[in-house]
C-alpha atoms as a PDB file:
ATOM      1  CA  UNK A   1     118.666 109.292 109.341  1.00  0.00           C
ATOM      2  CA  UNK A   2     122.524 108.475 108.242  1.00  0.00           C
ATOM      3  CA  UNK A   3     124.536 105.228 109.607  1.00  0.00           C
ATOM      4  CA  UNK A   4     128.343 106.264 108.791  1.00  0.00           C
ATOM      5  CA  UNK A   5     131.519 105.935 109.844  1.00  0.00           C
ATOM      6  CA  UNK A   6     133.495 108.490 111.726  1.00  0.00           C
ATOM      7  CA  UNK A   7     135.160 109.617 108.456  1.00  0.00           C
ATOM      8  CA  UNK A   8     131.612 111.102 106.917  1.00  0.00           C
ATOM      9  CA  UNK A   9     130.074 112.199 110.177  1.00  0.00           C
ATOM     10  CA  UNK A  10     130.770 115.767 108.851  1.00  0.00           C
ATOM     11  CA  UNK A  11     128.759 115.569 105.193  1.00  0.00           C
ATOM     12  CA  UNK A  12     125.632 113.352 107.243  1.00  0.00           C
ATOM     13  CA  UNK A  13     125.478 116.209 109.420  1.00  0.00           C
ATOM     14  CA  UNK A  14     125.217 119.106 106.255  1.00  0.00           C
ATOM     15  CA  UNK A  15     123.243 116.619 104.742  1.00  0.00           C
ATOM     16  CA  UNK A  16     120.961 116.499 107.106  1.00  0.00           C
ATOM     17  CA  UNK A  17     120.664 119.899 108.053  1.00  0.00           C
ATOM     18  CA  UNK A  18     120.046 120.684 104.301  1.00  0.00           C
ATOM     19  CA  UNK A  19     117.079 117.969 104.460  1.00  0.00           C
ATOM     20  CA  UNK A  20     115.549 118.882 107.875  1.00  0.00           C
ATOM     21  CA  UNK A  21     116.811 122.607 108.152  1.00  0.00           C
ATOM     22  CA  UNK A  22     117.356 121.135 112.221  1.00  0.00           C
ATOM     23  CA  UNK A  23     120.666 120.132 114.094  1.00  0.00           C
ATOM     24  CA  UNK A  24     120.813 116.500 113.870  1.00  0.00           C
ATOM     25  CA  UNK A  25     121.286 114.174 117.075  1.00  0.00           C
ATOM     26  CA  UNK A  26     124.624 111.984 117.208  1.00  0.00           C
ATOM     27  CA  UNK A  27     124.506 108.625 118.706  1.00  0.00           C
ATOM     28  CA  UNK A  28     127.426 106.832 119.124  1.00  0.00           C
ATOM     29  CA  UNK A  29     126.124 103.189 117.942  1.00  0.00           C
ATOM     30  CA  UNK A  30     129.702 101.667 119.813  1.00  0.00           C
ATOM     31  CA  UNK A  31     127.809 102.153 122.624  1.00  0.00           C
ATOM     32  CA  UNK A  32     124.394 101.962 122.500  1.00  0.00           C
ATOM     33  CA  UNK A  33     121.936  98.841 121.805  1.00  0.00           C
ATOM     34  CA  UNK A  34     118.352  99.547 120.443  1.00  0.00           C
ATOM     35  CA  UNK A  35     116.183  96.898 121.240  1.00  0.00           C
ATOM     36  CA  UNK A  36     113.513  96.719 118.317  1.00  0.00           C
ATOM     37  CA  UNK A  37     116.358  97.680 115.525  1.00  0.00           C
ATOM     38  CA  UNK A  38     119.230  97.009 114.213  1.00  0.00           C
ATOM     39  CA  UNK A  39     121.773  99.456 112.222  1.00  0.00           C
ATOM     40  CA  UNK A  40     123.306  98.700 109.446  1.00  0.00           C
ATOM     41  CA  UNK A  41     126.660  96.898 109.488  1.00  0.00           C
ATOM     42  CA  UNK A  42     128.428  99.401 106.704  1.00  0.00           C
ATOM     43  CA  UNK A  43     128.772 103.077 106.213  1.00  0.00           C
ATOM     44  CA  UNK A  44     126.375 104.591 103.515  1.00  0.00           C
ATOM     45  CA  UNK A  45     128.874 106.180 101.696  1.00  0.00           C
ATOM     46  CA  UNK A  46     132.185 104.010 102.168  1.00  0.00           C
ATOM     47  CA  UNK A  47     131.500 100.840 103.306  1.00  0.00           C
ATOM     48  CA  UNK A  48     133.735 101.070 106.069  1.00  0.00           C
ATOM     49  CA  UNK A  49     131.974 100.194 109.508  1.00  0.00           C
ATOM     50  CA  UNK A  50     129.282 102.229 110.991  1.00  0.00           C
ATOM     51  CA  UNK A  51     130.306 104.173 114.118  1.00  0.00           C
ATOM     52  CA  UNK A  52     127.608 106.819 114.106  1.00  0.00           C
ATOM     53  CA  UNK A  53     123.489 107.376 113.807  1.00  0.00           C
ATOM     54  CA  UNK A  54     122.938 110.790 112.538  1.00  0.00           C
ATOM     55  CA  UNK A  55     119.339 111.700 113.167  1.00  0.00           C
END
């Protein structure tokens, strides 16, 4: 599971698929809330805020 900005949506996704050897799912965390967690606030490879769960 990645938490990155829009900018390094691309590498979470090879990243992942290198990993998991699956297509990742892309939730948009603008718009959804989860109720028993809470995403990080920063990007895991910039720092510049999270838009996107890849998982």
């Amino acid at each position: 599971m990645y938490c990155v900005c829009r900018e390094h949506v691309e590498q979470a996704i090879d990243k992942f698929v290198d990993e998991y050897e699956d297509a990742p799912d892309l939730v948009n965390l603008q718009t959804t809330v989860f109720s028993a967690w809470k995403p990080p606030e920063h990007c895991e490879w910039c720092g510049k805020p999270v838009e996107v769960l890849v998982v």
